[in-house]
N, C-alpha and C. Protein backbone atom coordinates (compact mmCIF):
# COMPACT_ATOMS: atom_id res chain seq x y z
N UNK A 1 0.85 -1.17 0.00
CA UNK A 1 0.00 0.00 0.00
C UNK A 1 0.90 1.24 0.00
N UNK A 2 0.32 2.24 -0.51
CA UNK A 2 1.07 3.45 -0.67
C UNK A 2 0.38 4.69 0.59
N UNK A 3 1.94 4.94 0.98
CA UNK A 3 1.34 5.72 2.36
C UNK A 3 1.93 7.07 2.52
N UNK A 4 1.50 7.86 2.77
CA UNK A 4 1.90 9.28 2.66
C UNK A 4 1.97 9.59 4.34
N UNK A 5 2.88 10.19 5.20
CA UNK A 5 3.35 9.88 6.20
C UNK A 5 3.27 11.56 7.11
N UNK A 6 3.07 11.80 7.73
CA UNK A 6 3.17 13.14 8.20
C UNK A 6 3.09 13.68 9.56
N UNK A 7 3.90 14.57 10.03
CA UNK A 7 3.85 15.01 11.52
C UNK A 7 4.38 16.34 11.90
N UNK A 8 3.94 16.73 12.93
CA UNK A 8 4.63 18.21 13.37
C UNK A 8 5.54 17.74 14.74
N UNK A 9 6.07 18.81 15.04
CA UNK A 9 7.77 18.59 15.72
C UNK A 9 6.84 17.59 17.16
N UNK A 10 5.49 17.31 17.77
CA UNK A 10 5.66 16.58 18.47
C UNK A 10 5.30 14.70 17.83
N UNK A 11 5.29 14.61 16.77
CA UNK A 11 5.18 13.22 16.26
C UNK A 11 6.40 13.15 15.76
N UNK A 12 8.16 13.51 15.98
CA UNK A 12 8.56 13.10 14.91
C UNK A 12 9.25 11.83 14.95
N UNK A 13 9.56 11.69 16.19
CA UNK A 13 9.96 10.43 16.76
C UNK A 13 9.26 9.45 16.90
N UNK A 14 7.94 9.20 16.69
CA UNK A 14 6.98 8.31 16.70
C UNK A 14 6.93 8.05 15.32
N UNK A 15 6.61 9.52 14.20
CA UNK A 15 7.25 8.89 12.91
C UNK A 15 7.97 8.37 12.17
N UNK A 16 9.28 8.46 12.67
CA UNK A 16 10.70 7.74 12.40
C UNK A 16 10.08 6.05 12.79
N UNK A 17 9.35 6.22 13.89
CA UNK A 17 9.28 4.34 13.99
C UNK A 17 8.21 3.45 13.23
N UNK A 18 7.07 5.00 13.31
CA UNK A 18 6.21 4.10 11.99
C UNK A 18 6.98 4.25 10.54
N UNK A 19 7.51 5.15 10.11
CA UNK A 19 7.93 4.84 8.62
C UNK A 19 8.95 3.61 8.82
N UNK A 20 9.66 3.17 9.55
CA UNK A 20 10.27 2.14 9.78
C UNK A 20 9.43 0.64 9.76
N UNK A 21 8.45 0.41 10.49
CA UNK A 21 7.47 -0.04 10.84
C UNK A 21 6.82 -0.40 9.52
N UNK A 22 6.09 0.97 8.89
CA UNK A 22 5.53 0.23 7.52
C UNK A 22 6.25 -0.31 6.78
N UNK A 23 7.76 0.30 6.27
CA UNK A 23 8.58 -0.34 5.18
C UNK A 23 8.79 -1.54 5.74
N UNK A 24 9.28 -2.14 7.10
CA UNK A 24 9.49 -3.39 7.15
C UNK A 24 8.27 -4.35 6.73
N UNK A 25 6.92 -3.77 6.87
CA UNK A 25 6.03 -4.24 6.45
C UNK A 25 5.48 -4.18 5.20
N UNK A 26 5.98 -3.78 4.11
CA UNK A 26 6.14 -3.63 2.66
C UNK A 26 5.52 -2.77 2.31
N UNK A 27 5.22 -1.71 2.80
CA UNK A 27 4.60 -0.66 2.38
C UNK A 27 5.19 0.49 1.58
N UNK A 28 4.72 1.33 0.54
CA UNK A 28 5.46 2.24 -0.20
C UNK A 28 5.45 3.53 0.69
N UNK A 29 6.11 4.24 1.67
CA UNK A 29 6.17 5.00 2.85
C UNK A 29 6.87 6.70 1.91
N UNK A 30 5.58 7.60 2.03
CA UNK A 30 5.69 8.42 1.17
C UNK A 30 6.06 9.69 2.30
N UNK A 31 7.42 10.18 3.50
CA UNK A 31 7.52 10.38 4.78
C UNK A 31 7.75 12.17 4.32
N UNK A 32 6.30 12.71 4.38
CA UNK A 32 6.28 14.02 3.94
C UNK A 32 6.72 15.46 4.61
N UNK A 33 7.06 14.99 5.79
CA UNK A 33 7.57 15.63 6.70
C UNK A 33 9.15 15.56 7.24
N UNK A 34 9.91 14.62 6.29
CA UNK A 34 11.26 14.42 6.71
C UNK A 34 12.32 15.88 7.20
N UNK A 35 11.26 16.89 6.82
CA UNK A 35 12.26 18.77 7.28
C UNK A 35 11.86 18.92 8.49
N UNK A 36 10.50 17.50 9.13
CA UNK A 36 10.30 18.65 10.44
C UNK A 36 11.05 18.18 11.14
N UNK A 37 11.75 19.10 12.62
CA UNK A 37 12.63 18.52 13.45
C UNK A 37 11.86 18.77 15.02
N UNK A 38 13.17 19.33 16.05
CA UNK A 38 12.55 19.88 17.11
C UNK A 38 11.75 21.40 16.88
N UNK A 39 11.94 21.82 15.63
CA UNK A 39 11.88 23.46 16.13
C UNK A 39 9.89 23.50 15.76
N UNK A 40 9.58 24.04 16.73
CA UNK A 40 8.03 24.10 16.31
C UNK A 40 7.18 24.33 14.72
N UNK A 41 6.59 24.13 14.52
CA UNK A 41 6.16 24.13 13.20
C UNK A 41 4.25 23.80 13.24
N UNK A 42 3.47 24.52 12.50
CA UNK A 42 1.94 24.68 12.24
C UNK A 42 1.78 23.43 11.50
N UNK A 43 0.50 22.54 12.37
CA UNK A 43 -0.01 21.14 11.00
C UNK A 43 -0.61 21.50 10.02
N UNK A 44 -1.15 22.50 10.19
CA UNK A 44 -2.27 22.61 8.85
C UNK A 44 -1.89 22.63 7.41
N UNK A 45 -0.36 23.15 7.08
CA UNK A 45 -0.08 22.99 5.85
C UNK A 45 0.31 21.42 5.66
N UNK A 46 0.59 20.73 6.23
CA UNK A 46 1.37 19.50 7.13
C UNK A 46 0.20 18.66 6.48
N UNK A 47 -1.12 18.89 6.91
CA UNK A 47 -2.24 18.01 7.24
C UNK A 47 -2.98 18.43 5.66
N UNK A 48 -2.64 19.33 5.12
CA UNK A 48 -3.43 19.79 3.64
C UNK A 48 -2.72 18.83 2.49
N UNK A 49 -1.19 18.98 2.71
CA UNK A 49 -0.04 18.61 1.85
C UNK A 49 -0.35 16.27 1.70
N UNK A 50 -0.67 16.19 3.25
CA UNK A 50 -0.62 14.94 2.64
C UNK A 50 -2.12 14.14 2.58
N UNK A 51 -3.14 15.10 3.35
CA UNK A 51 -4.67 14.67 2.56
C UNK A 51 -4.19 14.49 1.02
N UNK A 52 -4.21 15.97 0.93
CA UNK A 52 -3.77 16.02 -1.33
C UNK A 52 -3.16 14.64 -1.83
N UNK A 53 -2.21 14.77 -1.17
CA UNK A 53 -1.59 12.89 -1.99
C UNK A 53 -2.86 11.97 -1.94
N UNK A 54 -3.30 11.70 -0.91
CA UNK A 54 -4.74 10.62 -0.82
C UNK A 54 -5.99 11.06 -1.88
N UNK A 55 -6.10 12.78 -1.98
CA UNK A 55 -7.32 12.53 -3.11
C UNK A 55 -6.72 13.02 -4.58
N UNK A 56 -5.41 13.36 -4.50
CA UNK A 56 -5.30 13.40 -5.90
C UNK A 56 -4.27 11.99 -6.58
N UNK A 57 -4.06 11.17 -5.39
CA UNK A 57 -4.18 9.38 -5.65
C UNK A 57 -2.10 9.04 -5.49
N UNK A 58 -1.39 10.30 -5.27
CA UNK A 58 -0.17 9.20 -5.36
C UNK A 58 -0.23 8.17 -4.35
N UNK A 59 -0.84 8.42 -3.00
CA UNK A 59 -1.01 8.19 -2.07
C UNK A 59 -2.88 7.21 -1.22
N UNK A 60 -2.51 5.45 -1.54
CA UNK A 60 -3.50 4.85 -0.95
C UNK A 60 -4.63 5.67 0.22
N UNK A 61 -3.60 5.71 1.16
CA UNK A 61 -4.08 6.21 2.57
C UNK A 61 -2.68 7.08 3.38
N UNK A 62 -2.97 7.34 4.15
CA UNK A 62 -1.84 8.43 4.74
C UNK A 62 -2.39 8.54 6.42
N UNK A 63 -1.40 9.10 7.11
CA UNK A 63 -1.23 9.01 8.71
C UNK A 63 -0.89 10.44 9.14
N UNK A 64 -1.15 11.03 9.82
CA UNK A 64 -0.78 12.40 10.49
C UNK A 64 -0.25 11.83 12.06
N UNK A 65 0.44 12.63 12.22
CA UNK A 65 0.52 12.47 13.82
C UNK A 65 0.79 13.87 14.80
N UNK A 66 0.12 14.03 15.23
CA UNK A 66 -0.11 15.41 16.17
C UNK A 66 0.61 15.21 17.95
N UNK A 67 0.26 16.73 18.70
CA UNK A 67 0.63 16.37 20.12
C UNK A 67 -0.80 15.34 20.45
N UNK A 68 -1.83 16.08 20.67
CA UNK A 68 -3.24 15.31 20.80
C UNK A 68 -3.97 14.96 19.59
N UNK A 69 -3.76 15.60 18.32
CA UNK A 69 -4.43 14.77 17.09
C UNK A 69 -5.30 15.50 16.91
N UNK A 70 -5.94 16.25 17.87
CA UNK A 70 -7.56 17.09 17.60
C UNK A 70 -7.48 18.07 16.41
N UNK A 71 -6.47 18.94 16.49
CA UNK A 71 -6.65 20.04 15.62
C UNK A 71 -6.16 19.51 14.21
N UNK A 72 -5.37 18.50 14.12
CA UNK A 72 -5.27 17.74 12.77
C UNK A 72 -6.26 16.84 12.65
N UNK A 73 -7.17 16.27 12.91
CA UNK A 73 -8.16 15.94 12.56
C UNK A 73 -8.85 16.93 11.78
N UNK A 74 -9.68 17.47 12.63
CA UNK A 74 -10.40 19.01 12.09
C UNK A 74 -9.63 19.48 10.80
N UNK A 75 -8.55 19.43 10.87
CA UNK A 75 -7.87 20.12 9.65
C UNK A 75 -7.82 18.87 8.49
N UNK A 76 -7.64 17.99 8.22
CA UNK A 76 -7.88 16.98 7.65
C UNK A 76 -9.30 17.13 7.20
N UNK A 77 -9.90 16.66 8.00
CA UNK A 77 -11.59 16.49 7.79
C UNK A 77 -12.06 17.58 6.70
N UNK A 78 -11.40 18.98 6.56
CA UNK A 78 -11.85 20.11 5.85
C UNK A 78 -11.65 19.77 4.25
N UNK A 79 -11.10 18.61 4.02
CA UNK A 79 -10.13 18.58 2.81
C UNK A 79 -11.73 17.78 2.16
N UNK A 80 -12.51 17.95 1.01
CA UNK A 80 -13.39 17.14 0.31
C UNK A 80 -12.93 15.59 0.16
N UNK A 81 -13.51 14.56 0.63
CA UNK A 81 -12.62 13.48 0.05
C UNK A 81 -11.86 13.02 1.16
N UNK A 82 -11.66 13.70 2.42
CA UNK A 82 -10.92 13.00 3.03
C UNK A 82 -11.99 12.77 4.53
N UNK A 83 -11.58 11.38 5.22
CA UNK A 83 -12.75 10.85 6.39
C UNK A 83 -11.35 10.44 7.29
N UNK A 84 -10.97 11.66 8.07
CA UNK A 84 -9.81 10.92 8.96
C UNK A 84 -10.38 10.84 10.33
N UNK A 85 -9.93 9.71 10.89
CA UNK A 85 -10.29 9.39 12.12
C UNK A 85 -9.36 9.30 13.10
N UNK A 86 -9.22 10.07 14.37
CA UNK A 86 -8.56 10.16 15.02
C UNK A 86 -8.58 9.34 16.29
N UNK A 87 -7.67 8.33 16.38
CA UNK A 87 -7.28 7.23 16.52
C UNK A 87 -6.55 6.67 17.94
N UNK A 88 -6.95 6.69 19.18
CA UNK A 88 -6.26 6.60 20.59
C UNK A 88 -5.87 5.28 20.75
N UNK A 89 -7.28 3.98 20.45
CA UNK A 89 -7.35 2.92 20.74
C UNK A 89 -7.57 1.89 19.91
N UNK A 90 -7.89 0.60 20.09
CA UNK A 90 -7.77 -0.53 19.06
C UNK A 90 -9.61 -0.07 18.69
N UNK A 91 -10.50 0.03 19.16
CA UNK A 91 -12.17 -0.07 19.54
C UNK A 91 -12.19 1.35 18.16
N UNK A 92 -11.81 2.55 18.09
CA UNK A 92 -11.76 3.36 17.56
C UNK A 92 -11.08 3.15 15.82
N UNK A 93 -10.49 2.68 16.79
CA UNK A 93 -9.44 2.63 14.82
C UNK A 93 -10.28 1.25 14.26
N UNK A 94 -10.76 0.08 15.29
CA UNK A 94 -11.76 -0.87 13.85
C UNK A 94 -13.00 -0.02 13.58
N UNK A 95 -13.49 0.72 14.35
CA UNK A 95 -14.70 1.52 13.66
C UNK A 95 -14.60 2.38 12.77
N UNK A 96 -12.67 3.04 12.84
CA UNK A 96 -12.69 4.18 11.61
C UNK A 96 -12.68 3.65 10.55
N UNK A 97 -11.59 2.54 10.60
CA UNK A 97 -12.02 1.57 8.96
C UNK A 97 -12.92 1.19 8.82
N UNK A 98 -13.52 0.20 9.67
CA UNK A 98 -14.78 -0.88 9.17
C UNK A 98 -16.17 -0.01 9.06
N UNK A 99 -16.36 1.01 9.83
CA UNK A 99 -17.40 1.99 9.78
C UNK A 99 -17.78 2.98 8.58
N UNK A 100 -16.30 3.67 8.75
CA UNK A 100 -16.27 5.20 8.14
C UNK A 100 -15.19 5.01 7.14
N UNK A 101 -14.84 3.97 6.87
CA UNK A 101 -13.96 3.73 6.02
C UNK A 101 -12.75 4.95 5.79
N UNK A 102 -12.47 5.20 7.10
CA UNK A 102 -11.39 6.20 6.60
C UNK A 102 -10.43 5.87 5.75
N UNK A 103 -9.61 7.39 5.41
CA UNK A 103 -8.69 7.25 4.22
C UNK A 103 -7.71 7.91 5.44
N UNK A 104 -7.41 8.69 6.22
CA UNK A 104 -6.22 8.98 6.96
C UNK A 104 -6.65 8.33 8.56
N UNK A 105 -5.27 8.24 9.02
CA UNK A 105 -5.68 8.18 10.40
C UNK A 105 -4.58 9.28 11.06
N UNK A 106 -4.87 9.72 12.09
CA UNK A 106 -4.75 10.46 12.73
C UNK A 106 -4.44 9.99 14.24
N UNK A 107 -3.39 10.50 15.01
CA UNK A 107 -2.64 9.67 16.35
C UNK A 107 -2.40 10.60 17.03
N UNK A 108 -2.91 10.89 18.19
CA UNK A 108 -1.42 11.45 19.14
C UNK A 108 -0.61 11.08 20.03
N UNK A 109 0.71 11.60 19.17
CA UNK A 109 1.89 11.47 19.76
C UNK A 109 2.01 11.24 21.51
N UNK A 110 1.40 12.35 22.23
CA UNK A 110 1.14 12.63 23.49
C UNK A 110 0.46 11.77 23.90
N UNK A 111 -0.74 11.48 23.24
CA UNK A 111 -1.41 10.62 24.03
C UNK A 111 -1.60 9.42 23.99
N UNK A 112 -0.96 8.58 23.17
CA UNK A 112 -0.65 6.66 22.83
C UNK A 112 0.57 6.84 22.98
N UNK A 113 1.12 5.31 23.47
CA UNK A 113 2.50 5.04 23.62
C UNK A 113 2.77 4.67 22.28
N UNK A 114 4.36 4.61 21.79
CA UNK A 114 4.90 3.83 20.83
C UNK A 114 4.33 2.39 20.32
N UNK A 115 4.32 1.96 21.40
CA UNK A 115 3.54 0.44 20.97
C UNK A 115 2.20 0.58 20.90
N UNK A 116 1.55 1.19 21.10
CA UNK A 116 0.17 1.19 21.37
C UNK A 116 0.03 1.93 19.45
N UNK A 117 0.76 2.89 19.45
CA UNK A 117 0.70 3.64 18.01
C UNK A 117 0.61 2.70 16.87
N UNK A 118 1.97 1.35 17.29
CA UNK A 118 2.09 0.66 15.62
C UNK A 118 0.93 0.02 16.03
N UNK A 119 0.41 -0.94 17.13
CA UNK A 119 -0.63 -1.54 17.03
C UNK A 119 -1.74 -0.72 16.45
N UNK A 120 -2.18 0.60 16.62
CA UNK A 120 -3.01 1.40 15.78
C UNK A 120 -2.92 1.07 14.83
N UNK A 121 -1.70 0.77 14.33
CA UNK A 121 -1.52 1.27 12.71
C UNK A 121 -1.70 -0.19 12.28
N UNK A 122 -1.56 -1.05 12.57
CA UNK A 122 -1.60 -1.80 12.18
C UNK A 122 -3.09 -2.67 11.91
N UNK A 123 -3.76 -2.22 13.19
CA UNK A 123 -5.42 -2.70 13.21
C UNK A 123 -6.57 -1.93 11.99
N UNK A 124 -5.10 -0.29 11.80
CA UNK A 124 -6.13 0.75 11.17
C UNK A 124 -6.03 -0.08 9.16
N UNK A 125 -4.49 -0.61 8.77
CA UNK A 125 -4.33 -1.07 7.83
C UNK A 125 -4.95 -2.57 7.52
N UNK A 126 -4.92 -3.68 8.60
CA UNK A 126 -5.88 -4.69 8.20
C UNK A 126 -7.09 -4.64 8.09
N UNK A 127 -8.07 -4.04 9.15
CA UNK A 127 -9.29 -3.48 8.55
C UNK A 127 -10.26 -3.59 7.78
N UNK A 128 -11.06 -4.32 7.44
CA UNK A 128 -11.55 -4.03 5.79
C UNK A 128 -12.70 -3.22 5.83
N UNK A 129 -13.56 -2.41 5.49
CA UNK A 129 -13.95 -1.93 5.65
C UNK A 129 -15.90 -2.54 5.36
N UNK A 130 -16.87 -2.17 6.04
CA UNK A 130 -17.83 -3.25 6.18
C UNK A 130 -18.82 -3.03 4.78
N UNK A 131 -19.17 -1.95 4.68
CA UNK A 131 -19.73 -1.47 3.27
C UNK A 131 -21.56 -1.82 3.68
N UNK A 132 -22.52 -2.05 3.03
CA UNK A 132 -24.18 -1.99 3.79
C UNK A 132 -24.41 -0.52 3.98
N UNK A 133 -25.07 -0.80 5.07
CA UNK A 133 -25.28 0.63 5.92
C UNK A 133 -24.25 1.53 6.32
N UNK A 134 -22.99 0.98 6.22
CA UNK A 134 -22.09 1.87 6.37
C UNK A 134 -21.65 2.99 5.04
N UNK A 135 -21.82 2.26 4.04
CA UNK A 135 -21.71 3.05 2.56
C UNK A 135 -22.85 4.12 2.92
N UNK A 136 -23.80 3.31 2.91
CA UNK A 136 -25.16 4.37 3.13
C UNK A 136 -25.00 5.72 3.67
N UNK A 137 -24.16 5.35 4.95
CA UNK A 137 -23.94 6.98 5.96
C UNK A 137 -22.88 7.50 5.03
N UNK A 138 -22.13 7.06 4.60
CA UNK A 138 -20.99 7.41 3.91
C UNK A 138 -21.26 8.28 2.49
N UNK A 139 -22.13 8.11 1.85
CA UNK A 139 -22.77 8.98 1.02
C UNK A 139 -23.72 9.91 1.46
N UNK A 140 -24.20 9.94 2.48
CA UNK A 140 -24.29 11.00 3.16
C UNK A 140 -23.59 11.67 3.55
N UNK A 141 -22.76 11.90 3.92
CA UNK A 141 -21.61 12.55 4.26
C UNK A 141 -20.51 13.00 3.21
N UNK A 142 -20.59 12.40 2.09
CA UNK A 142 -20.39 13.46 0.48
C UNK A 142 -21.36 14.51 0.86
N UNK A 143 -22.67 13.78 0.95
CA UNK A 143 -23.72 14.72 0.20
C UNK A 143 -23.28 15.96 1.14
N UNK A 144 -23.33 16.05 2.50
CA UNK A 144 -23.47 17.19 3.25
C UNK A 144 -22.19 17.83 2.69
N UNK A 145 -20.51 16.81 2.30
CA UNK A 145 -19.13 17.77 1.08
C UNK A 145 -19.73 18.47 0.64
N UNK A 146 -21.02 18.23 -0.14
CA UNK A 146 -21.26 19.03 -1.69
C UNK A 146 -22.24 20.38 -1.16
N UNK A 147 -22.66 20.35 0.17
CA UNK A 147 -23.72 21.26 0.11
C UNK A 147 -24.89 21.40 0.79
N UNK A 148 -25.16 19.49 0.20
CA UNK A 148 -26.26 19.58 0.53
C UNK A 148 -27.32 18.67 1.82
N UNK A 149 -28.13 18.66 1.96
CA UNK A 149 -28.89 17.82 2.91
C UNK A 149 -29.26 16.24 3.13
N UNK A 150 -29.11 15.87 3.58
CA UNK A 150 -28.62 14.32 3.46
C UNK A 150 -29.71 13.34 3.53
């Protein structure tokens, strides 16, 4: 799978272990943030730059990682096309796939441990997603993208 990878100065060390993490796991690891370091830095261009890979397709699915994840969510979520779910526990991340079929997930750094993170990532990538009634809400939720009333 092709993964577009991203974080601000408090994920970057958690990102170094997932881009490690996916490539050992054969993944194409697209790590869009390799300039950020310690020095502080804003997600939102962060969180725009690698939605875009996911809807203009270099990029399967993609990962953000924040201090708490909240405000990159929100910022994600703004992008048409993108359903990111922000991701603490195993209960959360099978509902963001199998439910809402997300396309990003979203972590915080601060608030999951290292291990607790790849297990995220890992429950968020096997996943399949359930489709039924879940498509159903799911085109609703274009509809309200486009405008309109659901």
């Amino acid at each position: 799978m092709r993964i577009a990878i991203t974080s601000d100065h408090n994920g970057v060390d958690l990102k170094e272990r997932l881009v490690n993490w996916l490539a050992d796991h054969g993944h194409d690891v697209d790590d869009r943030a390799s300039h950020v370091g310690d020095e502080i830095v804003d997600y939102p261009p962060l969180c725009v730059d690698v939605c875009r890979q996911v809807v203009d397709g270099p990029a399967d699915r993609a990962i953000v990682l924040g201090g708490s994840g909240q405000g990159e969510a929100i910022t994600c979520n703004k992008i048409r096309g993108i359903r990111a779910g922000l991701c603490q526990d195993l209960f959360s991340t099978r509902i963001s796939r199998g439910n809402n079929n997300s396309n990003v997930l979203v972590i915080g750094a601060k608030v999951v441990t290292p291990e607790l993170a790849v297990q995220i990532v890992e429950t968020w990538l096997e996943t399949p997603f359930k489709g039924g009634v879940h498509q159903r809400r799911l085109d609703q939720i274009a509809a309200v993208e486009q405008g309109e009333t659901p």
